[in-house]
N, C-alpha and C. Protein backbone atom coordinates (compact mmCIF):
# COMPACT_ATOMS: atom_id res chain seq x y z
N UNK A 1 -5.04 -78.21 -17.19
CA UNK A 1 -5.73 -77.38 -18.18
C UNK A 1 -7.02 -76.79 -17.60
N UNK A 2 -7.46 -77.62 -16.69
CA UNK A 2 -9.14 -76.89 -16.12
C UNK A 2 -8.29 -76.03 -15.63
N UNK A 3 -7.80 -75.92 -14.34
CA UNK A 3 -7.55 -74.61 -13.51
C UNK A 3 -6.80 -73.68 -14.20
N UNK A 4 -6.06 -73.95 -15.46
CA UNK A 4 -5.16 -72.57 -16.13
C UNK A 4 -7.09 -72.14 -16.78
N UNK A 5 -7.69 -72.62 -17.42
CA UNK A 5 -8.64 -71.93 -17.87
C UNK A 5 -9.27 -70.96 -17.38
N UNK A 6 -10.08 -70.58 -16.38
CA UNK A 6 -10.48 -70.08 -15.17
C UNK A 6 -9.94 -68.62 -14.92
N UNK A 7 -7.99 -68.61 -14.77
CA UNK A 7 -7.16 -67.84 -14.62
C UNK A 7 -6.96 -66.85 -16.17
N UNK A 8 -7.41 -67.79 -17.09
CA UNK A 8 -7.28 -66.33 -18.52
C UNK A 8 -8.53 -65.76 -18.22
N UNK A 9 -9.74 -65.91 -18.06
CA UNK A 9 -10.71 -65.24 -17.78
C UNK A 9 -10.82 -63.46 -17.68
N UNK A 10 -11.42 -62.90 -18.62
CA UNK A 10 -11.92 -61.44 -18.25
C UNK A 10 -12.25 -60.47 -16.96
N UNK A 11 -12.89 -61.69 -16.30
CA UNK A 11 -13.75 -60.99 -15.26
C UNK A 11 -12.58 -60.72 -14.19
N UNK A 12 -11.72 -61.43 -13.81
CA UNK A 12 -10.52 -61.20 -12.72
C UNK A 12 -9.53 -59.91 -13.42
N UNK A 13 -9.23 -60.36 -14.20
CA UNK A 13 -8.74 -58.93 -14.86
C UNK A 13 -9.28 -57.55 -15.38
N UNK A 14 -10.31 -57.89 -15.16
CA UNK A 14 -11.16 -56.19 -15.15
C UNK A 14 -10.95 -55.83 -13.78
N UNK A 15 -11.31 -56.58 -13.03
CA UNK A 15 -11.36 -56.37 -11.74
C UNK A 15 -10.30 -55.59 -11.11
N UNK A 16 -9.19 -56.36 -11.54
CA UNK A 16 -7.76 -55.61 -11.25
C UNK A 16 -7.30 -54.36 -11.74
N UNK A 17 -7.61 -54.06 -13.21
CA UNK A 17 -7.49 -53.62 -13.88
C UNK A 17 -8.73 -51.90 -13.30
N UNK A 18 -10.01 -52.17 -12.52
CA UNK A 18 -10.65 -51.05 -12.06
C UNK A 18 -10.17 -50.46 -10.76
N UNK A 19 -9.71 -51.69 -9.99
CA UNK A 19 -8.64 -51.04 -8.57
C UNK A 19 -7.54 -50.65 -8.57
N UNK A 20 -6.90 -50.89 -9.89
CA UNK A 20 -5.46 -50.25 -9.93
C UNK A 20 -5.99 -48.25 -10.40
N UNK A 21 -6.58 -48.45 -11.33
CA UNK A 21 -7.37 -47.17 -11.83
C UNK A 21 -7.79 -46.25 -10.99
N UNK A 22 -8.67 -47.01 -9.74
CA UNK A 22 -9.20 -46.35 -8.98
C UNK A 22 -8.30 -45.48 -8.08
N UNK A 23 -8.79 -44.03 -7.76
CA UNK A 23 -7.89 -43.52 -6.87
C UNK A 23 -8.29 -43.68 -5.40
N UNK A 24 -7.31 -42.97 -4.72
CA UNK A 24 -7.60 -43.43 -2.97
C UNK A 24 -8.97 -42.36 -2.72
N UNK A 25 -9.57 -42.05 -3.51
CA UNK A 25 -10.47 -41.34 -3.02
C UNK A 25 -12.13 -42.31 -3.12
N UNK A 26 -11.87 -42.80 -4.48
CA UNK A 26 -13.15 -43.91 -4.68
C UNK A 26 -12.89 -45.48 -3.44
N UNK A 27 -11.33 -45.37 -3.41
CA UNK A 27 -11.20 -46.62 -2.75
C UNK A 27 -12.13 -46.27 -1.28
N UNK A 28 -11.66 -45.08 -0.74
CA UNK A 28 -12.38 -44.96 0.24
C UNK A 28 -14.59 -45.17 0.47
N UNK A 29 -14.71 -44.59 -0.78
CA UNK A 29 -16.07 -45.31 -1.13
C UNK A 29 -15.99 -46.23 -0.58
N UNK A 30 -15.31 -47.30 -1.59
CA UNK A 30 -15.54 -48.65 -1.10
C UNK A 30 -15.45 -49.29 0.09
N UNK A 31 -14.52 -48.47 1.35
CA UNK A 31 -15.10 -48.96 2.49
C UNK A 31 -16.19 -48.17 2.64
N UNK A 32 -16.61 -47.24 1.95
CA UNK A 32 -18.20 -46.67 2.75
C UNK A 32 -19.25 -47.63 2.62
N UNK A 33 -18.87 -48.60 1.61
CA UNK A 33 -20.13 -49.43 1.35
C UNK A 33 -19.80 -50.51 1.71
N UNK A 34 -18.88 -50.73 2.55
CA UNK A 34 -18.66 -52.76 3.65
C UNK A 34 -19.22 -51.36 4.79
N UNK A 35 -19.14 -50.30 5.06
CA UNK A 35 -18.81 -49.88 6.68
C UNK A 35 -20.65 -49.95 6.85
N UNK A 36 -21.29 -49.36 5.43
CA UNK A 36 -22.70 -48.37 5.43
C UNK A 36 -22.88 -47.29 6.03
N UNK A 37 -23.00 -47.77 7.56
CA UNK A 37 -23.56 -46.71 8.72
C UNK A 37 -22.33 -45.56 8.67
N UNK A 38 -21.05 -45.51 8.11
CA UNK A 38 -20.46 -44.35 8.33
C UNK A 38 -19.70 -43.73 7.36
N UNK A 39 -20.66 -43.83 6.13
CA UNK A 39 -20.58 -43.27 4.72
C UNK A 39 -20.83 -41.75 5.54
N UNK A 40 -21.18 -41.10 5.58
CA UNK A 40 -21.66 -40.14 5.78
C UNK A 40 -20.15 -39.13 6.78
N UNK A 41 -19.99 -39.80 7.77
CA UNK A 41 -18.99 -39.25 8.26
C UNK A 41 -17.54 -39.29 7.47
N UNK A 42 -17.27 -40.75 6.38
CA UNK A 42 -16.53 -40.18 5.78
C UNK A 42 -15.95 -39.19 4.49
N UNK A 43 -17.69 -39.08 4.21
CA UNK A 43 -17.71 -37.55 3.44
C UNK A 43 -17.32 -36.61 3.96
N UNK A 44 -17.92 -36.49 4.90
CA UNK A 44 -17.60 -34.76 6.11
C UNK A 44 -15.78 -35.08 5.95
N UNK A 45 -15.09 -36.21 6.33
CA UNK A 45 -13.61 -36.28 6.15
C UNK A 45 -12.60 -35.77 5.20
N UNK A 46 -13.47 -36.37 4.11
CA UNK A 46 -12.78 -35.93 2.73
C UNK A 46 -13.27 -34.76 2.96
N UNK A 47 -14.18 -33.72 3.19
CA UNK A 47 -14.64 -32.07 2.94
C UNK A 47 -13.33 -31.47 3.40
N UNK A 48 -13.09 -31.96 4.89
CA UNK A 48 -12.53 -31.45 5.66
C UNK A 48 -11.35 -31.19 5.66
N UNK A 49 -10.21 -32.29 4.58
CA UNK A 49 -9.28 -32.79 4.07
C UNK A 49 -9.16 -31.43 3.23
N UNK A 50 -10.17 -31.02 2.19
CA UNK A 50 -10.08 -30.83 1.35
C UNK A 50 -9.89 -29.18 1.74
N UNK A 51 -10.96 -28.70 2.40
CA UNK A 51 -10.86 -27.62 3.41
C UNK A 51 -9.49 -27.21 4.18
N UNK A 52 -9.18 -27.91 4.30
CA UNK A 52 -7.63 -28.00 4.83
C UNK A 52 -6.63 -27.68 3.82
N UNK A 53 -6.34 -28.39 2.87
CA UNK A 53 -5.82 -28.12 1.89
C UNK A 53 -5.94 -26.50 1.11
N UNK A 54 -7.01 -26.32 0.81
CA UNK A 54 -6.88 -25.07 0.38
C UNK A 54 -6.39 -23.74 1.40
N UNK A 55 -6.43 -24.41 2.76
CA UNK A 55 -6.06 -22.93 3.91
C UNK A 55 -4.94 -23.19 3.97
N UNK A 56 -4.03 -24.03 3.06
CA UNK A 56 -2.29 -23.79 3.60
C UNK A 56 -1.99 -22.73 2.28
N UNK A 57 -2.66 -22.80 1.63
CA UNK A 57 -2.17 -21.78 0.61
C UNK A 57 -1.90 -20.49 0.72
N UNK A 58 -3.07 -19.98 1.36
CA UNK A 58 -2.80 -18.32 1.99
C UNK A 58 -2.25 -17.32 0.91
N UNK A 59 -2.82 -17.48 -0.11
CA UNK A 59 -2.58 -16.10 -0.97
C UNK A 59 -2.25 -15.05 -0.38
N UNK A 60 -3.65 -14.43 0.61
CA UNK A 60 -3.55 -13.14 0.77
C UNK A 60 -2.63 -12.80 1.70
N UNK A 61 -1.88 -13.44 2.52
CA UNK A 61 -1.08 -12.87 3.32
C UNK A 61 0.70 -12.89 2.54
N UNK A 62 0.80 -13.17 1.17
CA UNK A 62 1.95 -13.40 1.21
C UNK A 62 1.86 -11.68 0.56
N UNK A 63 0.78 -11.23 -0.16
CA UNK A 63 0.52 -10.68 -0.88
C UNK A 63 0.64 -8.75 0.09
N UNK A 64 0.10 -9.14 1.23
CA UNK A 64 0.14 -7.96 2.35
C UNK A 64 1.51 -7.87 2.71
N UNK A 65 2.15 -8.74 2.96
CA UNK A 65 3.53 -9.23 3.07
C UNK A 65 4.31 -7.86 2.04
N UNK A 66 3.96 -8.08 0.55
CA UNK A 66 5.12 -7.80 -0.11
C UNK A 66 4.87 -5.89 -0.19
N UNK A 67 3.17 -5.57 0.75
CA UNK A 67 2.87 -4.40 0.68
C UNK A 67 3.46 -3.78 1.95
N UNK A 68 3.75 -4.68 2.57
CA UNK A 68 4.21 -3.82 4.25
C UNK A 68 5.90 -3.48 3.99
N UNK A 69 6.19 -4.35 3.11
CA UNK A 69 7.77 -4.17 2.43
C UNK A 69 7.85 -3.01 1.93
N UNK A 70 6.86 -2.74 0.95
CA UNK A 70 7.00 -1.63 0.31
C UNK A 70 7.02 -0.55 0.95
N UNK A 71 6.04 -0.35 1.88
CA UNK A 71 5.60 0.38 2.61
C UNK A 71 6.41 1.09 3.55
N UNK A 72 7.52 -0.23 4.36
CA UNK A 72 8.71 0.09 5.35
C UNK A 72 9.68 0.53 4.30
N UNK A 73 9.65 0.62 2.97
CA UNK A 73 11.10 0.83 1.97
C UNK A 73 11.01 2.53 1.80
N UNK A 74 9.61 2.99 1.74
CA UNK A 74 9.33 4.31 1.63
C UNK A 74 8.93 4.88 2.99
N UNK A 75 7.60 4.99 3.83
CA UNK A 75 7.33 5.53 4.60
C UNK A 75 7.14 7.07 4.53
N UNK A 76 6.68 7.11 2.90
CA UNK A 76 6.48 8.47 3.26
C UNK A 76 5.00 8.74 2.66
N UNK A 77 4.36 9.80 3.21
CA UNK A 77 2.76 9.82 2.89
C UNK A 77 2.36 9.89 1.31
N UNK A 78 1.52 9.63 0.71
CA UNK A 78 1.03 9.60 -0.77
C UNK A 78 0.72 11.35 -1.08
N UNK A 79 0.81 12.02 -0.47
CA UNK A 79 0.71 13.47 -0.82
C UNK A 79 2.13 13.78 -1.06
N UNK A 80 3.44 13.28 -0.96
CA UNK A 80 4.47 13.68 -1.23
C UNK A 80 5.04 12.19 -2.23
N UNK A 81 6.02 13.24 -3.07
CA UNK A 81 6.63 12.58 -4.24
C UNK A 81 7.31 10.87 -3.62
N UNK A 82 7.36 9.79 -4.01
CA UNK A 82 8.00 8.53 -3.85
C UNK A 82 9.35 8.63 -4.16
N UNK A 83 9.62 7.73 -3.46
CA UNK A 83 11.96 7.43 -3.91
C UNK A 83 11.77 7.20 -5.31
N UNK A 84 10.94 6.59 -5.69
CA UNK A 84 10.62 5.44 -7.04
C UNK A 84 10.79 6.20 -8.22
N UNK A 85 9.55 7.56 -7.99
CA UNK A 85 9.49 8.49 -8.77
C UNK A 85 10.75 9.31 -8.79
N UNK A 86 11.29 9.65 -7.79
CA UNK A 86 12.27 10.36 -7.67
C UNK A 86 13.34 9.86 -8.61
N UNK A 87 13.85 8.63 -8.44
CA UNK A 87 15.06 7.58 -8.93
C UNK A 87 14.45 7.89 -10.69
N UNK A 88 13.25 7.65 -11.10
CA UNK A 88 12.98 7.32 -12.26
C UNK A 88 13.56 8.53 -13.12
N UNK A 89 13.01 9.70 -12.16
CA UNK A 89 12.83 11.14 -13.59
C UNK A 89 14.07 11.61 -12.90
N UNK A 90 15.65 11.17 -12.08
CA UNK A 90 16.97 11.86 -12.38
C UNK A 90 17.55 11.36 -12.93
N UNK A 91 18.21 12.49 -13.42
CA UNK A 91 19.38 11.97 -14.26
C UNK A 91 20.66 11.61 -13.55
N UNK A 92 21.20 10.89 -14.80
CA UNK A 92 22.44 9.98 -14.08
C UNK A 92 23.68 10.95 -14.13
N UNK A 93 24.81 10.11 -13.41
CA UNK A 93 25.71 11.50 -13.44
C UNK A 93 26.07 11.62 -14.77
N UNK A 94 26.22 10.31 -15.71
CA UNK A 94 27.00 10.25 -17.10
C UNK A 94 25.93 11.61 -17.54
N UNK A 95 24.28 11.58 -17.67
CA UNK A 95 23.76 12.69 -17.98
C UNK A 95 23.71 13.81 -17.46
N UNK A 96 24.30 14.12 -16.94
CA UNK A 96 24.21 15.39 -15.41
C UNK A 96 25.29 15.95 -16.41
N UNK A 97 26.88 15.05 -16.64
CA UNK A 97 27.69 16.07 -16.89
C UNK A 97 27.94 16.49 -18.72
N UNK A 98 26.24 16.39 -19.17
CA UNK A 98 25.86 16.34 -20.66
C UNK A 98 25.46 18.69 -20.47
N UNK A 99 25.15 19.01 -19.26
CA UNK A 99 24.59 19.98 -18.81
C UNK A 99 25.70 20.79 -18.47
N UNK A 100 25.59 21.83 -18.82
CA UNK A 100 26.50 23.23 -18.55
C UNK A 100 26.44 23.06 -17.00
N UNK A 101 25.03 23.33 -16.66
CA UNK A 101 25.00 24.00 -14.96
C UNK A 101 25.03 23.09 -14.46
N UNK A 102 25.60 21.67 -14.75
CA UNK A 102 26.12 20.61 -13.42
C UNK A 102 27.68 20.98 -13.60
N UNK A 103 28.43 21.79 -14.38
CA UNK A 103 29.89 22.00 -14.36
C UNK A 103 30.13 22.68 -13.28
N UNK A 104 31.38 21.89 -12.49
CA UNK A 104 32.18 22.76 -11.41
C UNK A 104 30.77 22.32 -10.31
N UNK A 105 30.18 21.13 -10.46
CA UNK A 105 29.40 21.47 -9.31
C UNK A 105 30.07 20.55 -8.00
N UNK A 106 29.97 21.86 -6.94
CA UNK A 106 30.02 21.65 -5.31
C UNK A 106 28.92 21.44 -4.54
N UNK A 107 28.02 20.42 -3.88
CA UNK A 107 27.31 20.14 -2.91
C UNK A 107 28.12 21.17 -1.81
N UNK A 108 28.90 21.77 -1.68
CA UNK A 108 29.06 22.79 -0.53
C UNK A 108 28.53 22.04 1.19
N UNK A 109 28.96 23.45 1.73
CA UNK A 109 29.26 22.50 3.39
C UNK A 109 27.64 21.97 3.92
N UNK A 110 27.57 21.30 4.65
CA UNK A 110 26.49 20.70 5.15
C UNK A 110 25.52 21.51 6.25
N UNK A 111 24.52 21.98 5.89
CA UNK A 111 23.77 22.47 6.80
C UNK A 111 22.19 21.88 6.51
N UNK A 112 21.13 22.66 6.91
CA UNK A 112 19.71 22.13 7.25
C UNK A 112 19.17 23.28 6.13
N UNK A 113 19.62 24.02 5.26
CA UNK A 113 19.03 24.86 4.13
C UNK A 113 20.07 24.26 2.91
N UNK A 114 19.07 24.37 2.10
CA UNK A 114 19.42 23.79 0.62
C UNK A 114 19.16 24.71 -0.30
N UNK A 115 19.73 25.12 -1.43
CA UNK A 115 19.76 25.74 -2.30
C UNK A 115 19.52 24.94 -3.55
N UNK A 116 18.54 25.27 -4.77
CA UNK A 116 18.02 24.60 -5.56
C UNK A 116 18.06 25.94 -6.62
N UNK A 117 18.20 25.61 -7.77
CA UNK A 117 18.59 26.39 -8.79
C UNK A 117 18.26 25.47 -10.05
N UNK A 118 18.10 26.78 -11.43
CA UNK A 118 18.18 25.79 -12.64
C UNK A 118 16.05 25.44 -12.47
N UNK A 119 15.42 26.10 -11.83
CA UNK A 119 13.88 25.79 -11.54
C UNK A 119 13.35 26.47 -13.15
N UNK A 120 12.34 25.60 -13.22
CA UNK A 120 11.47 25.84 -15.02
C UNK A 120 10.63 27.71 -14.50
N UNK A 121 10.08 28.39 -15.07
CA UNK A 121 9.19 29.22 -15.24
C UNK A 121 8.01 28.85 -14.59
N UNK A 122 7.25 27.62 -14.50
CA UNK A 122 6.37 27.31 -14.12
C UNK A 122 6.49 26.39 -12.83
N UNK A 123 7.42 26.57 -11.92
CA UNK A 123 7.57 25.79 -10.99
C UNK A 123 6.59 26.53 -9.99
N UNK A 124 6.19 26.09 -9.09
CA UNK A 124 5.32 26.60 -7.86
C UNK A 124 5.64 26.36 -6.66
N UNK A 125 5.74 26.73 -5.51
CA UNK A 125 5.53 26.67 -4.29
C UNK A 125 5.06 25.17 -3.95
N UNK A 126 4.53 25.08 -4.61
CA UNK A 126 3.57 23.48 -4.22
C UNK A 126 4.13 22.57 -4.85
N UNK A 127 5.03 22.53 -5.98
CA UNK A 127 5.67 21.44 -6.81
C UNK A 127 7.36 21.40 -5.84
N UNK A 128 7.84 22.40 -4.62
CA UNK A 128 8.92 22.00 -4.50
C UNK A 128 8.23 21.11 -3.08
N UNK A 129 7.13 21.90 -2.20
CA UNK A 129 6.55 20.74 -1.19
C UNK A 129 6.75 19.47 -1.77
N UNK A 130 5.90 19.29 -2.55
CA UNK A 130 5.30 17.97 -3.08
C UNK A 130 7.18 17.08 -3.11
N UNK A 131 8.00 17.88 -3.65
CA UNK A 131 9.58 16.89 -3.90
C UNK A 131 9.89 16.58 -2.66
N UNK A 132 10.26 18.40 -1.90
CA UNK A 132 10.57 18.11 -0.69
C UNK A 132 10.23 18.34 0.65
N UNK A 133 8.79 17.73 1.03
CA UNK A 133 8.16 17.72 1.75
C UNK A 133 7.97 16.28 2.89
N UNK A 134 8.78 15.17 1.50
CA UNK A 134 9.12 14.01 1.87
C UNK A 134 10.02 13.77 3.01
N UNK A 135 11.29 15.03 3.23
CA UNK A 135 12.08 14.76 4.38
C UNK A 135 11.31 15.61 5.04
N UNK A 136 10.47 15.47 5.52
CA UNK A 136 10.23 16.63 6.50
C UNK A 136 8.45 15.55 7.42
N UNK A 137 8.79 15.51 9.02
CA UNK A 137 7.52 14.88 9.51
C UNK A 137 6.59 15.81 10.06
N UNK A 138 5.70 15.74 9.41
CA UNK A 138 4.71 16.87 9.42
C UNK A 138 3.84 16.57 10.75
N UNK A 139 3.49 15.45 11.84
CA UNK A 139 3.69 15.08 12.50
C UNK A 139 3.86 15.78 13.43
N UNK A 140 5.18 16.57 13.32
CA UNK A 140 5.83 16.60 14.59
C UNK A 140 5.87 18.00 14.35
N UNK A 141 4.99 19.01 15.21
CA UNK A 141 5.65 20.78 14.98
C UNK A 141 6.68 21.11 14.88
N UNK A 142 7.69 21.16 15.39
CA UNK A 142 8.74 21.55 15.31
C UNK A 142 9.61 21.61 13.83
N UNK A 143 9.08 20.06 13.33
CA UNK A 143 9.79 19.92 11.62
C UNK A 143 8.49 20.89 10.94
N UNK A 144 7.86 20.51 11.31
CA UNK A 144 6.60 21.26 10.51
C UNK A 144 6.74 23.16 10.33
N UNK A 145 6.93 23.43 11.27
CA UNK A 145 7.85 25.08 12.09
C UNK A 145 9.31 25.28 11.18
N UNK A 146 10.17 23.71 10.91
CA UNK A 146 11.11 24.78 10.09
C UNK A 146 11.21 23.87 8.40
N UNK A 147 10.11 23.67 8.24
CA UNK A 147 10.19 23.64 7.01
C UNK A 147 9.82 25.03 6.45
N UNK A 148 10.66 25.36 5.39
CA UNK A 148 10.01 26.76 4.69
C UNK A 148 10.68 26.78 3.55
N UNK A 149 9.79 27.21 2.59
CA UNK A 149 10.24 27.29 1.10
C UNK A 149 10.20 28.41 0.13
N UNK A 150 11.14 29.63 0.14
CA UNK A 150 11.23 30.72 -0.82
C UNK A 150 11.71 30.34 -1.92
N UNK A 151 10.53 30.45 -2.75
CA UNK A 151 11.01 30.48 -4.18
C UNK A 151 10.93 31.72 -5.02
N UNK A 152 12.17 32.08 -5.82
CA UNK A 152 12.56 33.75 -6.03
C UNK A 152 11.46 33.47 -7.72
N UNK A 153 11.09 34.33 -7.99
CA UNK A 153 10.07 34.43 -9.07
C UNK A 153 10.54 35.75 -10.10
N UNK A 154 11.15 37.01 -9.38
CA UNK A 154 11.28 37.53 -9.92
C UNK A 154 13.31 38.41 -9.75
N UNK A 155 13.65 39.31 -10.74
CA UNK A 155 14.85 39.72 -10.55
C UNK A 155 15.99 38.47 -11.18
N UNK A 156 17.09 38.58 -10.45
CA UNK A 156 17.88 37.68 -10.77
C UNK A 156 18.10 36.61 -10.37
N UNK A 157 17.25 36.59 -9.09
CA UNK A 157 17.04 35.49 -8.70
C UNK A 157 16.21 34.44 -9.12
N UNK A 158 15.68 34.92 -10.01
CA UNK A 158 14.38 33.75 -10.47
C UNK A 158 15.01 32.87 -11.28
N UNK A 159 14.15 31.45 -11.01
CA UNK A 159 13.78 30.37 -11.04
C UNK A 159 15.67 29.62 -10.20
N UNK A 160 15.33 30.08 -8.97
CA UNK A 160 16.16 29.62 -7.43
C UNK A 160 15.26 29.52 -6.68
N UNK A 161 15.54 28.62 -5.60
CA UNK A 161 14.97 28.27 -3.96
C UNK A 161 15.89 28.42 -3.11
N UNK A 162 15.61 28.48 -2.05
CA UNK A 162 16.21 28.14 -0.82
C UNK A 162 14.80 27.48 -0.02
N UNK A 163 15.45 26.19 0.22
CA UNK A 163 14.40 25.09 1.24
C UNK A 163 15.01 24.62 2.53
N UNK A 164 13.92 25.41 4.05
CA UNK A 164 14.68 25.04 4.96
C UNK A 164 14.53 23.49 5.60
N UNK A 165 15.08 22.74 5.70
CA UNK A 165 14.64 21.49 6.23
C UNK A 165 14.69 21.02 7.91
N UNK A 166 14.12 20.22 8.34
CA UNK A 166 14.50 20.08 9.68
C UNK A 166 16.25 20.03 10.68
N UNK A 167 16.64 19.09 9.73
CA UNK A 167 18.25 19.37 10.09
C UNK A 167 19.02 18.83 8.96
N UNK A 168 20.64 18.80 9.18
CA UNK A 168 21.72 18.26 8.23
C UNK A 168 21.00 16.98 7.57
N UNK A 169 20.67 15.84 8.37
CA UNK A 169 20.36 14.94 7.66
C UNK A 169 19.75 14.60 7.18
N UNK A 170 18.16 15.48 6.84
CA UNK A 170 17.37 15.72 6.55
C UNK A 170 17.72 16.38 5.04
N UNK A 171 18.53 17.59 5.01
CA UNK A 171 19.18 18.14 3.90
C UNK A 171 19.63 17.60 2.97
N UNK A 172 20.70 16.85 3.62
CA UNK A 172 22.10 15.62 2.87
C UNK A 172 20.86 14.67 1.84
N UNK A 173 20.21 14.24 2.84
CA UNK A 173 19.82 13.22 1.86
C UNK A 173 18.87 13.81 0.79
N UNK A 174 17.89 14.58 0.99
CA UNK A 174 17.16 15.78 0.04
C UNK A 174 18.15 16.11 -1.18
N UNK A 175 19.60 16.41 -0.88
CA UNK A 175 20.29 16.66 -1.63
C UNK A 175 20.96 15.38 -2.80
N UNK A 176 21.28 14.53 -2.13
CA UNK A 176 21.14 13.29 -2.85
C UNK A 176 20.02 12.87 -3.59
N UNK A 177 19.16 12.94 -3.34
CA UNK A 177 17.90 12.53 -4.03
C UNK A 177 17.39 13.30 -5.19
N UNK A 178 17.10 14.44 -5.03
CA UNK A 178 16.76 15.42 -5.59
C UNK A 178 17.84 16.06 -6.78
N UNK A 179 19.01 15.82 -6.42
CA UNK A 179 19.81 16.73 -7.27
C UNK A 179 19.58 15.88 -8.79
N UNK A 180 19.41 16.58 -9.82
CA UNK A 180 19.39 16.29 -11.17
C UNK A 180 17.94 15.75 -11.41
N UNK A 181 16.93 15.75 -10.15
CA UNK A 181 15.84 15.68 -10.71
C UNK A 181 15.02 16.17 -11.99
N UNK A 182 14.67 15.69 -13.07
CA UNK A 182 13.81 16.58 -13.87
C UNK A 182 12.58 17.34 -13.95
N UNK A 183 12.26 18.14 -13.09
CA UNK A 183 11.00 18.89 -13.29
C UNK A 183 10.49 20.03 -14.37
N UNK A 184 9.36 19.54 -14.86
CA UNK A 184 8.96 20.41 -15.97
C UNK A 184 10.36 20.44 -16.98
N UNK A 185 10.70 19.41 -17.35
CA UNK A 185 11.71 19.09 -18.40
C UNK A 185 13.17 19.99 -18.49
N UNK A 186 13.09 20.66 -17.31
CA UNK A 186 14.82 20.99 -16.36
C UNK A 186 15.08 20.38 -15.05
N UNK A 187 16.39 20.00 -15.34
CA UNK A 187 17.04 19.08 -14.05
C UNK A 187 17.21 20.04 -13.08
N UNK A 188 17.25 20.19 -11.70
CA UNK A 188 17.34 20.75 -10.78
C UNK A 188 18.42 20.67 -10.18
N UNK A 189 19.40 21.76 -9.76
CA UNK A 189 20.17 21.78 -9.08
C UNK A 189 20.34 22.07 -7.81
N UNK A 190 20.92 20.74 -7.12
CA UNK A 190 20.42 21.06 -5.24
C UNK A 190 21.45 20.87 -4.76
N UNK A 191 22.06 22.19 -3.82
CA UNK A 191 23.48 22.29 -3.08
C UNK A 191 22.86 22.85 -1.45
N UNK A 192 23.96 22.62 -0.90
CA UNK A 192 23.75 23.26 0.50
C UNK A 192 23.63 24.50 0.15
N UNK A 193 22.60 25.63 1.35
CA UNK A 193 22.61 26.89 0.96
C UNK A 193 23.85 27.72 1.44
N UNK A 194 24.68 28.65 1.54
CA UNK A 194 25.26 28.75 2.19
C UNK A 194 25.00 30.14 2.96
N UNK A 195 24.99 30.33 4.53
CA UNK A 195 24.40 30.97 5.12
C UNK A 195 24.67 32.37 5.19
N UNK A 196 23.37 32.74 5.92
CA UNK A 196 22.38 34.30 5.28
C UNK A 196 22.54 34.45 3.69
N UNK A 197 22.27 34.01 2.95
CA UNK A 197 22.52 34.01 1.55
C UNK A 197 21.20 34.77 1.20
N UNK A 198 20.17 34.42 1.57
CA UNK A 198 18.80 34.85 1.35
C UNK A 198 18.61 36.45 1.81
N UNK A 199 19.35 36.85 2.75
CA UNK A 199 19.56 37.94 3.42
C UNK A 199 20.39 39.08 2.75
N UNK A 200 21.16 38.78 2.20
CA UNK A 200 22.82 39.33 2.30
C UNK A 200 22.79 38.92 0.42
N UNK A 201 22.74 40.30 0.01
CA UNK A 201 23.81 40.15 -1.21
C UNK A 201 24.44 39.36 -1.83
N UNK A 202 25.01 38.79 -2.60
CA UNK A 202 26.00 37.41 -3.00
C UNK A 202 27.40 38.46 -3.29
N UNK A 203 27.38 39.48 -3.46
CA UNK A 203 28.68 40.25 -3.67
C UNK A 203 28.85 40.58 -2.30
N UNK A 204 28.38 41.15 -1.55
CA UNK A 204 28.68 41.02 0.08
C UNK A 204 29.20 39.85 0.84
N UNK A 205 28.39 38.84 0.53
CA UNK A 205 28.82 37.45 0.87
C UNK A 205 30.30 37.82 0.50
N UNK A 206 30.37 37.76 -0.84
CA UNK A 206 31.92 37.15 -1.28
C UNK A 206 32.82 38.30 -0.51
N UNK A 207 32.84 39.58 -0.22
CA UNK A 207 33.56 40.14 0.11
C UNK A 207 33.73 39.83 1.71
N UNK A 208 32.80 39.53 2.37
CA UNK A 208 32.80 39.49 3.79
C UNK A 208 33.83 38.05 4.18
N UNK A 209 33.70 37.53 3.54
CA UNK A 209 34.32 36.06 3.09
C UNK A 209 35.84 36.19 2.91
């Protein structure tokens, strides 16, 4: 009975009861105060620990990461229209064939001039750059030399383009992209041009043909 007494005691069970509680961070205290002399260095430890910890995180690089993605997905300068924008304001084909002037439509044979038709009243010179200025590397003279953009304003030709681009594949895809775009709240129609068209009559064409 003496020695069970002793063992119910408070004081042993607080005791236990504050080191189980305690985390490994106070425990370490507690050797700072058997060690004394190297309390100090094991503060700088824990800093350093802690310092550590926060540099595996690296926010900012996951974050540059998802901008260089973006960046390689487009590659094209902020003065010309985005894929993004592009994708957003065309219409789909289910809506394309809601439109008279997508009936009977032919993308026609493949060349480096495009024909664009179906243009609003207020289209400009600078609103077909801005679409399709995107295939074209300004960069490089030569693309820069055959980009060119007549837009007919007046006669029967108005509200048509013809846009010359650097080459076929430059075109093709312009043409993909672009076709059924909505500008100024009409969809745009973009076919290959078909050649000297700009030159030559369209009743000449057909007869020479």
């Amino acid at each position: 009975d003496v020695f069970e007494q002793p063992q119910h005691v408070g004081h042993k069970k607080i005791e236990f009861h504050i080191s189980t509680e305690i985390p490994a961070v106070l425990q370490i205290n507690s050797e700072k105060e058997e060690k004394n002399g190297k309390t100090v260095y094991l503060y700088a430890t824990t800093e350093e620990i802690n310092n550590t910890g926060f540099g595996r995180i690296f926010p900012a690089p996951s974050s540059n990461d998802k901008m260089e993605t973006e960046e390689q997905d487009d590659e094209i300068p902020s003065e010309f229209i985005s894929r993004k924008d592009l994708e957003k304001n065309r219409l789909s084909r289910e809506e394309m064939e809601k439109f008279s002037v997508f009936k009977n439509y032919e993308p026609g044979d493949p060349n480096c001039r495009i024909y664009v038709k179906n243009l609003a009243k207020q289209v400009q010179d600078k609103d077909l750059k801005f679409i399709f200025g995107r295939y074209v590397d300004f960069q490089s003279e030569v693309e820069r030399n055959m980009f060119d953009i007549r837009l007919m304003k007046e006669g029967r030709m108005k509200g048509q383009a013809f846009i010359g681009l650097p080459n076929e594949k430059a075109a093709a895809k312009a043409l993909k992209e672009a076709n059924g775009y909505v500008l100024f709240e009409k969809p745009m129609v973009v076919q290959f041009a078909r050649s000297a068209r700009p030159k030559q009559d369209a009743n000449e064409g057909k007869r020479k043909k």
